[in-house]
PDB file of N, CA and C in Angstrom:
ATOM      1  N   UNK A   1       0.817  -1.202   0.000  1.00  0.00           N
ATOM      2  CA  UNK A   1       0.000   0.000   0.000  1.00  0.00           C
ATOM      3  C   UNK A   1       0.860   1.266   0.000  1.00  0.00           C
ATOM      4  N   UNK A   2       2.046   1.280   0.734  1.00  0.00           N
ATOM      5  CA  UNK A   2       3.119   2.132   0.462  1.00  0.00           C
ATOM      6  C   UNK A   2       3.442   2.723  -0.760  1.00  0.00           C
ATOM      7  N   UNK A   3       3.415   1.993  -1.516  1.00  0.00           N
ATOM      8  CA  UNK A   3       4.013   2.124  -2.863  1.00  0.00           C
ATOM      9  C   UNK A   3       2.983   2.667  -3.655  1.00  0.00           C
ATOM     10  N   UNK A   4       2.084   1.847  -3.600  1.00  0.00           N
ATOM     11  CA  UNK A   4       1.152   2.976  -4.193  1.00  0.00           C
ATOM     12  C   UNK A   4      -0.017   4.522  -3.836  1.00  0.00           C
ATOM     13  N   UNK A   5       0.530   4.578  -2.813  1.00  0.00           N
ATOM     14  CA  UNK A   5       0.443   5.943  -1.606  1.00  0.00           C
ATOM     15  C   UNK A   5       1.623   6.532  -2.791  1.00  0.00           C
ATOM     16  N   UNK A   6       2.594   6.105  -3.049  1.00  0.00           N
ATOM     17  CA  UNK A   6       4.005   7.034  -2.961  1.00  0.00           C
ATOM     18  C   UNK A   6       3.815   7.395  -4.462  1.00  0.00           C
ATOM     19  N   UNK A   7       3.064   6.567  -5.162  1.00  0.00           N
ATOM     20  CA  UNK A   7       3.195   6.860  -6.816  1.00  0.00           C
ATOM     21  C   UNK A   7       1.496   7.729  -6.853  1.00  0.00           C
ATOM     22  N   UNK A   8       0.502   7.893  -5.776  1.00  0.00           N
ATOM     23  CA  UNK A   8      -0.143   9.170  -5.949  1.00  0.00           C
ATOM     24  C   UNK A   8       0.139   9.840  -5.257  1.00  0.00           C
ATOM     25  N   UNK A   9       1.222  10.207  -4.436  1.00  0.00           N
ATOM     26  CA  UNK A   9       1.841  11.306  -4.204  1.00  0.00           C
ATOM     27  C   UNK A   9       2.913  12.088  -5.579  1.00  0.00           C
ATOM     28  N   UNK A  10       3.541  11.359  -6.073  1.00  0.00           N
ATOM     29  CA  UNK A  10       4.181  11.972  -7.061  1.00  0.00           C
ATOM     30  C   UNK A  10       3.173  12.243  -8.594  1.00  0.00           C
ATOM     31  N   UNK A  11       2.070  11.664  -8.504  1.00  0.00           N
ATOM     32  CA  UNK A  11       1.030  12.467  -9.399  1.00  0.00           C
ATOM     33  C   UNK A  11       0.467  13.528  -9.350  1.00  0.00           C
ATOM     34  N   UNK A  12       0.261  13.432  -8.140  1.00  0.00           N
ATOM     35  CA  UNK A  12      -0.144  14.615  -7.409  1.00  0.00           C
ATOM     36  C   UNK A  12       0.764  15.910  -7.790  1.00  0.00           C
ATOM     37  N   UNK A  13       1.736  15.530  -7.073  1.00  0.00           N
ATOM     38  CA  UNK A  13       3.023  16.339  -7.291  1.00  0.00           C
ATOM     39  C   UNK A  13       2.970  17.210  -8.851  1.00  0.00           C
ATOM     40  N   UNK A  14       2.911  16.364  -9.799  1.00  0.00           N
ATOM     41  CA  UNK A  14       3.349  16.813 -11.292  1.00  0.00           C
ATOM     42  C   UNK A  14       1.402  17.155 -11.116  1.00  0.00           C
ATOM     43  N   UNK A  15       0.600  17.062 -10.778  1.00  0.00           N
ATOM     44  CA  UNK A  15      -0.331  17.946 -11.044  1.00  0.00           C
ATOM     45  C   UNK A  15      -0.133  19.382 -10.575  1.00  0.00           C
ATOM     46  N   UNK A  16      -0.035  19.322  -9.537  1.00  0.00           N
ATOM     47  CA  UNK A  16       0.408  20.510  -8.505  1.00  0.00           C
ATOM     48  C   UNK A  16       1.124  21.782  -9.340  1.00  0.00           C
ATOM     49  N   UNK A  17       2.122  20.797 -10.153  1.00  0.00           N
ATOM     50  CA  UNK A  17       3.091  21.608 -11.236  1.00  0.00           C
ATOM     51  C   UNK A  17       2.784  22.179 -12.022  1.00  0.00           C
ATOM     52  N   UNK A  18       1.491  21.458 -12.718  1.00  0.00           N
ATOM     53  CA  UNK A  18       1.182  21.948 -13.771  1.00  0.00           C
ATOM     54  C   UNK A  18      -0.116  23.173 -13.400  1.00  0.00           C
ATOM     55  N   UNK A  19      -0.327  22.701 -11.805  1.00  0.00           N
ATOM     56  CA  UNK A  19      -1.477  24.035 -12.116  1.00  0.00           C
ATOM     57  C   UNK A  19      -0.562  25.332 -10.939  1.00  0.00           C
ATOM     58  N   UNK A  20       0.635  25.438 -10.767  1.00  0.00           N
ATOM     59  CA  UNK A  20       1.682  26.634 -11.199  1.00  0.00           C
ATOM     60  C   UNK A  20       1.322  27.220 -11.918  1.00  0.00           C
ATOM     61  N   UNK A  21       1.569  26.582 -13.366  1.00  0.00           N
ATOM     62  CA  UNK A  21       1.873  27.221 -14.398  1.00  0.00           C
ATOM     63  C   UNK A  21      -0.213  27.862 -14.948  1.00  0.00           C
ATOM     64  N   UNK A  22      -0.556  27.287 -14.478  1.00  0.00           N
ATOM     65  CA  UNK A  22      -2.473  27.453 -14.754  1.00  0.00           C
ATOM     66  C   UNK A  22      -2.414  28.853 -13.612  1.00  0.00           C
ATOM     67  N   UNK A  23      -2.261  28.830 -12.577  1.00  0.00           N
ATOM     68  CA  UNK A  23      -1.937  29.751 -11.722  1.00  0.00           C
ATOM     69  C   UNK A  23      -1.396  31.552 -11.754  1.00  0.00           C
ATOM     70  N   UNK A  24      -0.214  31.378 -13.221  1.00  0.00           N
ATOM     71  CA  UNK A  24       0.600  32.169 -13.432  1.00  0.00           C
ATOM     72  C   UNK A  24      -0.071  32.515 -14.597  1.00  0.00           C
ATOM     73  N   UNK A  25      -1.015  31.768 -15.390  1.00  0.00           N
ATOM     74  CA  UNK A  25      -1.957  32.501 -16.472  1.00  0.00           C
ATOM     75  C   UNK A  25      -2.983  33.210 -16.091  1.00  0.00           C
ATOM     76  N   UNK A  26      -3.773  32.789 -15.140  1.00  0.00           N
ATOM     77  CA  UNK A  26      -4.977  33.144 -14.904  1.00  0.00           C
ATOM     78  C   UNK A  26      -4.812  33.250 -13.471  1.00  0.00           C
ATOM     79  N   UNK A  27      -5.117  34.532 -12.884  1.00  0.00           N
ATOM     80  CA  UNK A  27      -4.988  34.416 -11.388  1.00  0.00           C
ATOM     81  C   UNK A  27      -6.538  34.360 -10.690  1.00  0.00           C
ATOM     82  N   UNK A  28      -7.394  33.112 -10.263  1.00  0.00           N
ATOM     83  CA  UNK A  28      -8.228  33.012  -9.939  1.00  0.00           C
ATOM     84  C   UNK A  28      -8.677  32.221  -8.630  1.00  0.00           C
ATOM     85  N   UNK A  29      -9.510  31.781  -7.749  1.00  0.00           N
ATOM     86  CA  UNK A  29      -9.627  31.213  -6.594  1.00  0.00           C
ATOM     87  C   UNK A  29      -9.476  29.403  -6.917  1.00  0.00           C
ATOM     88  N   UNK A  30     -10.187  29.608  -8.354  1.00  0.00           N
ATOM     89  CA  UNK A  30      -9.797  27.865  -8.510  1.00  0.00           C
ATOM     90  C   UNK A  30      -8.960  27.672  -8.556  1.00  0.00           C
ATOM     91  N   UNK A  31      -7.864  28.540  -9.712  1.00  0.00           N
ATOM     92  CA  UNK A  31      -6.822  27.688 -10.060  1.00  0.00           C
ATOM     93  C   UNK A  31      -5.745  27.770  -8.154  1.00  0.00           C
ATOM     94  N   UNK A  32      -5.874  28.810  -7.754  1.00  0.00           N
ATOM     95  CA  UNK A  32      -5.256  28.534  -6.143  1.00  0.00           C
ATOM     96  C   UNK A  32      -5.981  27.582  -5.534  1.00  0.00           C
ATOM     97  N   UNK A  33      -7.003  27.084  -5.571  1.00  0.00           N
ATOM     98  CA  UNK A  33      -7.120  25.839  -4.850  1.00  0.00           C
ATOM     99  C   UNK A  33      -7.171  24.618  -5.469  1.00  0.00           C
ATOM    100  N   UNK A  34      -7.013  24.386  -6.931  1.00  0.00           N
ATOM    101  CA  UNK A  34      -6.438  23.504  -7.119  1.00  0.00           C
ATOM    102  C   UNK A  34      -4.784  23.352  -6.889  1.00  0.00           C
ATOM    103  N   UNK A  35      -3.755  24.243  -6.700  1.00  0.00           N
ATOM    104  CA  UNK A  35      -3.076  24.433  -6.686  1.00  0.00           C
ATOM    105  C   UNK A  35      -2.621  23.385  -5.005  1.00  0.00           C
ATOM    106  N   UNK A  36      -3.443  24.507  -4.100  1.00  0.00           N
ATOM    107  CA  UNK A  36      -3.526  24.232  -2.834  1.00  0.00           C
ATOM    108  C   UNK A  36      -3.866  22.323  -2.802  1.00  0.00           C
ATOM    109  N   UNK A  37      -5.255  21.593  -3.116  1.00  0.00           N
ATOM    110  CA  UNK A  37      -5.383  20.797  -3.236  1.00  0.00           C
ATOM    111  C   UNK A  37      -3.798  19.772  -3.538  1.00  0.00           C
ATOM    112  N   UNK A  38      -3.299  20.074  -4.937  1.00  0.00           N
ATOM    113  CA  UNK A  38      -2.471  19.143  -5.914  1.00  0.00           C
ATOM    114  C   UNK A  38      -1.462  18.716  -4.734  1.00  0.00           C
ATOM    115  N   UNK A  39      -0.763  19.874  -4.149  1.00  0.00           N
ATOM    116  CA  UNK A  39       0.158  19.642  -3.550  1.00  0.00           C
ATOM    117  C   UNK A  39      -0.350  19.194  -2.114  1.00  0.00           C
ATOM    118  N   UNK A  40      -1.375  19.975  -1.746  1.00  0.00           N
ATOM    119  CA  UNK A  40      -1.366  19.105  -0.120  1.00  0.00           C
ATOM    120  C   UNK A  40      -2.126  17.696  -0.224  1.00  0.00           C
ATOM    121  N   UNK A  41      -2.624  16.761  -1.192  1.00  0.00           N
ATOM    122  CA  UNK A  41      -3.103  15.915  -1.496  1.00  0.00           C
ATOM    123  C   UNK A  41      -1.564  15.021  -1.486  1.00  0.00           C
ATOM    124  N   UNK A  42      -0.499  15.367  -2.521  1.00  0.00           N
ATOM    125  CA  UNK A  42       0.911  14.757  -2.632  1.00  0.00           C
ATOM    126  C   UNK A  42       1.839  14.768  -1.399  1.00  0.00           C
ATOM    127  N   UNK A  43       1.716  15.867  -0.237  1.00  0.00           N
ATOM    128  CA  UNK A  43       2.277  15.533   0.517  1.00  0.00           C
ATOM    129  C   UNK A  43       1.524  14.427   1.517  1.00  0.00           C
ATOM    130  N   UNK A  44       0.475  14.665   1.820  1.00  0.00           N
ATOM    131  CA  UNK A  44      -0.573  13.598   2.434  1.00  0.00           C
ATOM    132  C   UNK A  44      -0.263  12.355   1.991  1.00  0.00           C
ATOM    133  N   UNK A  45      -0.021  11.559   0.856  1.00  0.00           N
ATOM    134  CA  UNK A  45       0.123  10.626   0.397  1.00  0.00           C
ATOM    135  C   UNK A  45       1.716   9.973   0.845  1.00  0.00           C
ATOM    136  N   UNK A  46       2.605  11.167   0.509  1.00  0.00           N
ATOM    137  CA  UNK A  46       3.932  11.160   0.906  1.00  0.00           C
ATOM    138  C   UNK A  46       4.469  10.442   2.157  1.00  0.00           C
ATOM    139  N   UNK A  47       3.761  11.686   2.740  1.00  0.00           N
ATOM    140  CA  UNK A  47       3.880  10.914   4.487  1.00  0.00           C
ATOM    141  C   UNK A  47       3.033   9.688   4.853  1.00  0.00           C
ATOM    142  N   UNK A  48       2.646   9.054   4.601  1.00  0.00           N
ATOM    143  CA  UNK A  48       1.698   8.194   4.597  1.00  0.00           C
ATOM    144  C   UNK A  48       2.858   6.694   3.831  1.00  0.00           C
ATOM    145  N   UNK A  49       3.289   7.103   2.899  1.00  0.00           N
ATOM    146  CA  UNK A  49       4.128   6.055   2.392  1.00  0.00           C
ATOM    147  C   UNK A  49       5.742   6.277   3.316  1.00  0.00           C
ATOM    148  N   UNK A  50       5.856   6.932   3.921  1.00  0.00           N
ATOM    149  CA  UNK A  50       7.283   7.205   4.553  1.00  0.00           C
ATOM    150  C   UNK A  50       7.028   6.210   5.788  1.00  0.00           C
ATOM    151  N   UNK A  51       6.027   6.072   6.163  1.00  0.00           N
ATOM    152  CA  UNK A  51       5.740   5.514   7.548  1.00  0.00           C
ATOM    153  C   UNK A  51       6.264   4.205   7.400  1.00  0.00           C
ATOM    154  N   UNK A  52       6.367   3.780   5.747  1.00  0.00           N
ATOM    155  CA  UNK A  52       6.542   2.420   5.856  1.00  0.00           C
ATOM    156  C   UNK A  52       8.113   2.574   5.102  1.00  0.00           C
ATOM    157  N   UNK A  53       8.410   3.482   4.076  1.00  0.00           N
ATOM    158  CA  UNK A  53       9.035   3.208   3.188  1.00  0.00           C
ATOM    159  C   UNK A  53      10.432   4.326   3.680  1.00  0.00           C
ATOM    160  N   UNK A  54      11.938   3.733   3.710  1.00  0.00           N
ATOM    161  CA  UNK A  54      12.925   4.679   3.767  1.00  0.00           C
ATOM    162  C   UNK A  54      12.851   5.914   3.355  1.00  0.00           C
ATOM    163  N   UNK A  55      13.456   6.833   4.206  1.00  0.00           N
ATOM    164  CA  UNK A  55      12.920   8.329   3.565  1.00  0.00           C
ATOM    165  C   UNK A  55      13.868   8.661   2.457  1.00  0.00           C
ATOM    166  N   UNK A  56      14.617   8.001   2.376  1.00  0.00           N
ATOM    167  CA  UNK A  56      15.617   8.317   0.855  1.00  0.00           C
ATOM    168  C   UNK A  56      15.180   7.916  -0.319  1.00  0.00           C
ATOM    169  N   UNK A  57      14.479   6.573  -0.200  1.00  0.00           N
ATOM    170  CA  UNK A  57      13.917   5.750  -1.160  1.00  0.00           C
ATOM    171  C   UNK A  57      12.411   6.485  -1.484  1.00  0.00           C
ATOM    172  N   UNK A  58      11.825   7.157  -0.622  1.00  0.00           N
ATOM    173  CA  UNK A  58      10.167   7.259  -0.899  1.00  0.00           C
ATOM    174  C   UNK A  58      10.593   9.312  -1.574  1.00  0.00           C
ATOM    175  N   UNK A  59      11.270   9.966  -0.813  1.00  0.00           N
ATOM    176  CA  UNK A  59      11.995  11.235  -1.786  1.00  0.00           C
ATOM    177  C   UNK A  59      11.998  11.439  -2.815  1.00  0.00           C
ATOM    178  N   UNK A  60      13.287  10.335  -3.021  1.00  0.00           N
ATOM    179  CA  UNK A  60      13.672  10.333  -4.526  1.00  0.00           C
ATOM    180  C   UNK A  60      12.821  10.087  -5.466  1.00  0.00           C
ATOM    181  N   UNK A  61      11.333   8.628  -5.097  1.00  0.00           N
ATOM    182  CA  UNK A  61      10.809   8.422  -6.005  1.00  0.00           C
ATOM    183  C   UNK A  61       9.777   9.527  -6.129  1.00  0.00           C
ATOM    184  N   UNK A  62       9.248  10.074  -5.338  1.00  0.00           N
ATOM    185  CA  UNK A  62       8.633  11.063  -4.924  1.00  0.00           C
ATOM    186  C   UNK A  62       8.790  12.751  -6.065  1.00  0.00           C
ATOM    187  N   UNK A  63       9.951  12.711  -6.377  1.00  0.00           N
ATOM    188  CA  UNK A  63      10.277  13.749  -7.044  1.00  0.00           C
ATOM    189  C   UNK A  63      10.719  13.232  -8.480  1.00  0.00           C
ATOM    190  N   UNK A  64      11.006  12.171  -8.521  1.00  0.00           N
ATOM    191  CA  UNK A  64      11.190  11.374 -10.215  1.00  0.00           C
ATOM    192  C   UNK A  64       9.895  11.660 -10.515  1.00  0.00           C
ATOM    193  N   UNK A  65       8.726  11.064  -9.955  1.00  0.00           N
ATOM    194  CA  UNK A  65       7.527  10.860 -10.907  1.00  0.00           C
ATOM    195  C   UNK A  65       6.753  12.224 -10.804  1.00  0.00           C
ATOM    196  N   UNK A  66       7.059  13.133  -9.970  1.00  0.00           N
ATOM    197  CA  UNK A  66       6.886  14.519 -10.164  1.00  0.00           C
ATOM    198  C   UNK A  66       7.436  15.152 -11.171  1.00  0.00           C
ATOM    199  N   UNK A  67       8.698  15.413 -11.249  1.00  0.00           N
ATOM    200  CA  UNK A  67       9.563  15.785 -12.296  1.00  0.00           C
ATOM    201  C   UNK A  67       9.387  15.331 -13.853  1.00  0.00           C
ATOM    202  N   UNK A  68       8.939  14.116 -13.707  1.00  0.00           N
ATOM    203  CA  UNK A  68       8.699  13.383 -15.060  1.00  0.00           C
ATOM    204  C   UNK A  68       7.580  13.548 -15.348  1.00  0.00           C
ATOM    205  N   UNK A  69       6.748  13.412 -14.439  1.00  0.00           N
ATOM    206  CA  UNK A  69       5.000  13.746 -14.475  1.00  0.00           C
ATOM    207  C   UNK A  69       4.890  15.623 -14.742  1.00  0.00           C
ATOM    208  N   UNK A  70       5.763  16.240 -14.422  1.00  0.00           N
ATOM    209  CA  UNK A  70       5.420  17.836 -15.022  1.00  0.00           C
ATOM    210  C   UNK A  70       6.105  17.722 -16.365  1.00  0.00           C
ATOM    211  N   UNK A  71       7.256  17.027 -16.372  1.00  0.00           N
ATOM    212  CA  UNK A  71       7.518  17.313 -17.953  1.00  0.00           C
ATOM    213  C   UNK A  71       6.753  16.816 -18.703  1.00  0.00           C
ATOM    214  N   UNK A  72       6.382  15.426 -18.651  1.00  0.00           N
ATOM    215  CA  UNK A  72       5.549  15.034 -20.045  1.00  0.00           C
ATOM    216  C   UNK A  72       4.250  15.824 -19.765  1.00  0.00           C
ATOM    217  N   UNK A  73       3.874  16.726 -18.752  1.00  0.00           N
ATOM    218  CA  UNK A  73       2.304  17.278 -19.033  1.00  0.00           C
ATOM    219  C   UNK A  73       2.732  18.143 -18.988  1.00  0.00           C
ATOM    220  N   UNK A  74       3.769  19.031 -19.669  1.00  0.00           N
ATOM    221  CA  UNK A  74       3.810  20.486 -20.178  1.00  0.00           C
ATOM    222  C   UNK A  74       3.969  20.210 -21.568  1.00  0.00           C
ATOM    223  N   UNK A  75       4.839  18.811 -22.146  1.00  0.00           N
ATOM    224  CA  UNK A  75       4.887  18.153 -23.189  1.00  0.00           C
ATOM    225  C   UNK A  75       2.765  18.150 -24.249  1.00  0.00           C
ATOM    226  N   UNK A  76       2.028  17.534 -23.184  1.00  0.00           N
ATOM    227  CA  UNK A  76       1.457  16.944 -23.434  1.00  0.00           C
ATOM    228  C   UNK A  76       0.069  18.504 -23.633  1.00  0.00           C
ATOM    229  N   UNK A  77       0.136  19.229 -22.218  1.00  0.00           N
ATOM    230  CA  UNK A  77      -0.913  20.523 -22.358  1.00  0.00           C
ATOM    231  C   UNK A  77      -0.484  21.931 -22.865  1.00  0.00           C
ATOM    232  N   UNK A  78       0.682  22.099 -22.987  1.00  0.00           N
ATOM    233  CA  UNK A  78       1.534  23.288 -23.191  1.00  0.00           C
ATOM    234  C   UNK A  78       2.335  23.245 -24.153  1.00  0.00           C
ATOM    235  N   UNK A  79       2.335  22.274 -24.908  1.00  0.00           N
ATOM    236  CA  UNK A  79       3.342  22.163 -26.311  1.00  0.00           C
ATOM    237  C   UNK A  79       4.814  22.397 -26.440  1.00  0.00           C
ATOM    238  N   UNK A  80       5.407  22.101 -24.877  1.00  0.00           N
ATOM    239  CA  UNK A  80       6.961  21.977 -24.587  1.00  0.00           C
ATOM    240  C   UNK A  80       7.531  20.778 -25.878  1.00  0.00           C
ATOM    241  N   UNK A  81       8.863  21.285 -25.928  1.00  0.00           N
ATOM    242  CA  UNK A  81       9.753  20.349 -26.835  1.00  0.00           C
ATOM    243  C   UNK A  81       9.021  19.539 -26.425  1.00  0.00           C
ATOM    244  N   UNK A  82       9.227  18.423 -27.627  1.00  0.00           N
ATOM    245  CA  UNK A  82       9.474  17.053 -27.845  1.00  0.00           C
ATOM    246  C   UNK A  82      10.534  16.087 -28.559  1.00  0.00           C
ATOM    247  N   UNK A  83      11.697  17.219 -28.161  1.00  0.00           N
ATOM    248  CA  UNK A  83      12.987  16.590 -28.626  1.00  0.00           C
ATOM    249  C   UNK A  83      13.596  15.404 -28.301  1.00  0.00           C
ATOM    250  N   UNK A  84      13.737  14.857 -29.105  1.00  0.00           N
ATOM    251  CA  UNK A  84      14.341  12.733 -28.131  1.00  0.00           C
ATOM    252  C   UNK A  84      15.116  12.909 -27.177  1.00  0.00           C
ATOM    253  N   UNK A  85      15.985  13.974 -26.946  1.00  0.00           N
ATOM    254  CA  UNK A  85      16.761  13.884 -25.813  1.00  0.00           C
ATOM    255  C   UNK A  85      16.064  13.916 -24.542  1.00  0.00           C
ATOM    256  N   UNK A  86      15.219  15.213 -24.891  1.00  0.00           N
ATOM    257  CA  UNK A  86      13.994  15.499 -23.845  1.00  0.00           C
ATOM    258  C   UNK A  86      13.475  13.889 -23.420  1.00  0.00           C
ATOM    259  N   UNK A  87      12.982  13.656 -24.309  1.00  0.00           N
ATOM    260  CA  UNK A  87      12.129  12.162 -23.798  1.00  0.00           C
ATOM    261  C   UNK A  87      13.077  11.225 -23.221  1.00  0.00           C
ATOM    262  N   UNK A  88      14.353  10.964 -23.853  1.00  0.00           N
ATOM    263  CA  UNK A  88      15.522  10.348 -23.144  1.00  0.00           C
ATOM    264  C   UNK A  88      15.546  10.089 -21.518  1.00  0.00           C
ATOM    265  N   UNK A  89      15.820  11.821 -21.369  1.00  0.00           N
ATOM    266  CA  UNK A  89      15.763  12.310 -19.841  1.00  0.00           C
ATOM    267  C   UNK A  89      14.644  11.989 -18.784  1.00  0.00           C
ATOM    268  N   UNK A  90      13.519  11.609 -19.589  1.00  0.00           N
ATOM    269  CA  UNK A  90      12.541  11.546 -19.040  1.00  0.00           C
ATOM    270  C   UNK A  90      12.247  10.040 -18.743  1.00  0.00           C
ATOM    271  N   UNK A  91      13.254   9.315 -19.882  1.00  0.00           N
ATOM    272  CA  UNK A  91      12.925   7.953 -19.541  1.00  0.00           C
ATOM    273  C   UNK A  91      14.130   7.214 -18.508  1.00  0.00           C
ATOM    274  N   UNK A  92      14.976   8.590 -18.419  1.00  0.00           N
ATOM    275  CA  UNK A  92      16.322   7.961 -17.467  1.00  0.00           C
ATOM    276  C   UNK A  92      15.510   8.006 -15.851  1.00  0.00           C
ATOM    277  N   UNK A  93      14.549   9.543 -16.004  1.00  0.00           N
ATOM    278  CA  UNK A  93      14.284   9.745 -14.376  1.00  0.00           C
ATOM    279  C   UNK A  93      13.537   8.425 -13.810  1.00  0.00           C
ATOM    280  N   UNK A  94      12.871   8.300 -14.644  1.00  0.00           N
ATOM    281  CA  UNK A  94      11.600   7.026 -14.560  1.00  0.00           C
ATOM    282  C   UNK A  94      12.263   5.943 -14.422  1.00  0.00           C
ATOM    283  N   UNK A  95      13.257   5.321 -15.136  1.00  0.00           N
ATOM    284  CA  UNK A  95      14.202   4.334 -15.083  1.00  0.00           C
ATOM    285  C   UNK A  95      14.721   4.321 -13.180  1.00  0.00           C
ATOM    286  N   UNK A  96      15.216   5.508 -13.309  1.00  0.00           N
ATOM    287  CA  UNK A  96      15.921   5.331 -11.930  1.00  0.00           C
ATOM    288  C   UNK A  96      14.513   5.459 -10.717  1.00  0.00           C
ATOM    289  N   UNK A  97      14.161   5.330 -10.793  1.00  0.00           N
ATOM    290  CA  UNK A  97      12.628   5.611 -10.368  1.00  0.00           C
ATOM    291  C   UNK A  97      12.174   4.122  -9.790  1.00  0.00           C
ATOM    292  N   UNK A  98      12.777   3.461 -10.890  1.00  0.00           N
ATOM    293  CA  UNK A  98      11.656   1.850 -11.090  1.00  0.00           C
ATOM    294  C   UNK A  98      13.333   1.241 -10.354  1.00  0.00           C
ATOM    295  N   UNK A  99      14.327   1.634 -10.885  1.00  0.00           N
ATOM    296  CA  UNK A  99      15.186   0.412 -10.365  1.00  0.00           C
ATOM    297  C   UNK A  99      15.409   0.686  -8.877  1.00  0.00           C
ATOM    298  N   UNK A 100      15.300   2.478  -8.145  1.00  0.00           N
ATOM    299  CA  UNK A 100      14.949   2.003  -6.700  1.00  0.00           C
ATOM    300  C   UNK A 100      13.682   1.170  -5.716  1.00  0.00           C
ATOM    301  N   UNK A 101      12.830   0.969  -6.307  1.00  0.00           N
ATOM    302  CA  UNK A 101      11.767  -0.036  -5.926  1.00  0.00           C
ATOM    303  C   UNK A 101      12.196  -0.868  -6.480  1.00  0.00           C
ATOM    304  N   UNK A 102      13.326  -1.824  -7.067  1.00  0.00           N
ATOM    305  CA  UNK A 102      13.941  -3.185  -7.552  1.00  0.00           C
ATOM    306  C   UNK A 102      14.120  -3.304  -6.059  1.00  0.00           C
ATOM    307  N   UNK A 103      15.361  -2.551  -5.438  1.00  0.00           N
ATOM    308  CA  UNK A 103      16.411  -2.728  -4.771  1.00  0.00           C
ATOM    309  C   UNK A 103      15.992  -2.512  -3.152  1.00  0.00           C
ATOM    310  N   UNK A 104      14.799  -1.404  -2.885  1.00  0.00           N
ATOM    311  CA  UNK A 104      14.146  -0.874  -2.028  1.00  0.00           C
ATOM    312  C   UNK A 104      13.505  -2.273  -1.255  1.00  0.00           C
TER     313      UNK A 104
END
């Protein structure tokens, strides 16, 4: 149950991110409480998976699938590159992502 606490915390997370950027277009009460929501929903989840899971191990993954989860949805809603390297990077974070839950 840890684990998957920890992978909707880092959805969360890259939602959170993306409504920043919704935030910085339009300054309105939704987009601040979705804002508010994204992220205190991801830390809720966070701590919740730490209880069980090393705090180095639940972090790191914590901010991979954030990081990767805002890039491909600025990719995906905002028409950011889609240069292969870009996607590369994106498949290294995720990579390292999956091989600490190998080892975890």
């Amino acid at each position: 149950m840890a684990w998957i606490s920890l992978i909707l915390a880092g959805l969360f997370e890259a939602f959170g991110v993306v409504t920043i950027n919704k935030l910085n277009n339009r300054r309105n009460w939704q987009s601040l409480l979705l804002l508010i929501l994204g992220f205190g929903a991801s830390f809720l989840f966070l701590a919740y998976a730490m209880n069980t899971l090393p705090m180095g191990t639940a972090y790191a993954i914590w901010t991979g699938i954030g990081s990767a989860g805002g890039a491909l949805l600025g990719i995906l809603i905002y028409g950011e590159s889609k240069d292969w390297r870009r996607i590369g990077c994106i498949a290294l974070i995720l990579g390292a992502a999956i091989g600490l839950k190998l080892v975890a």
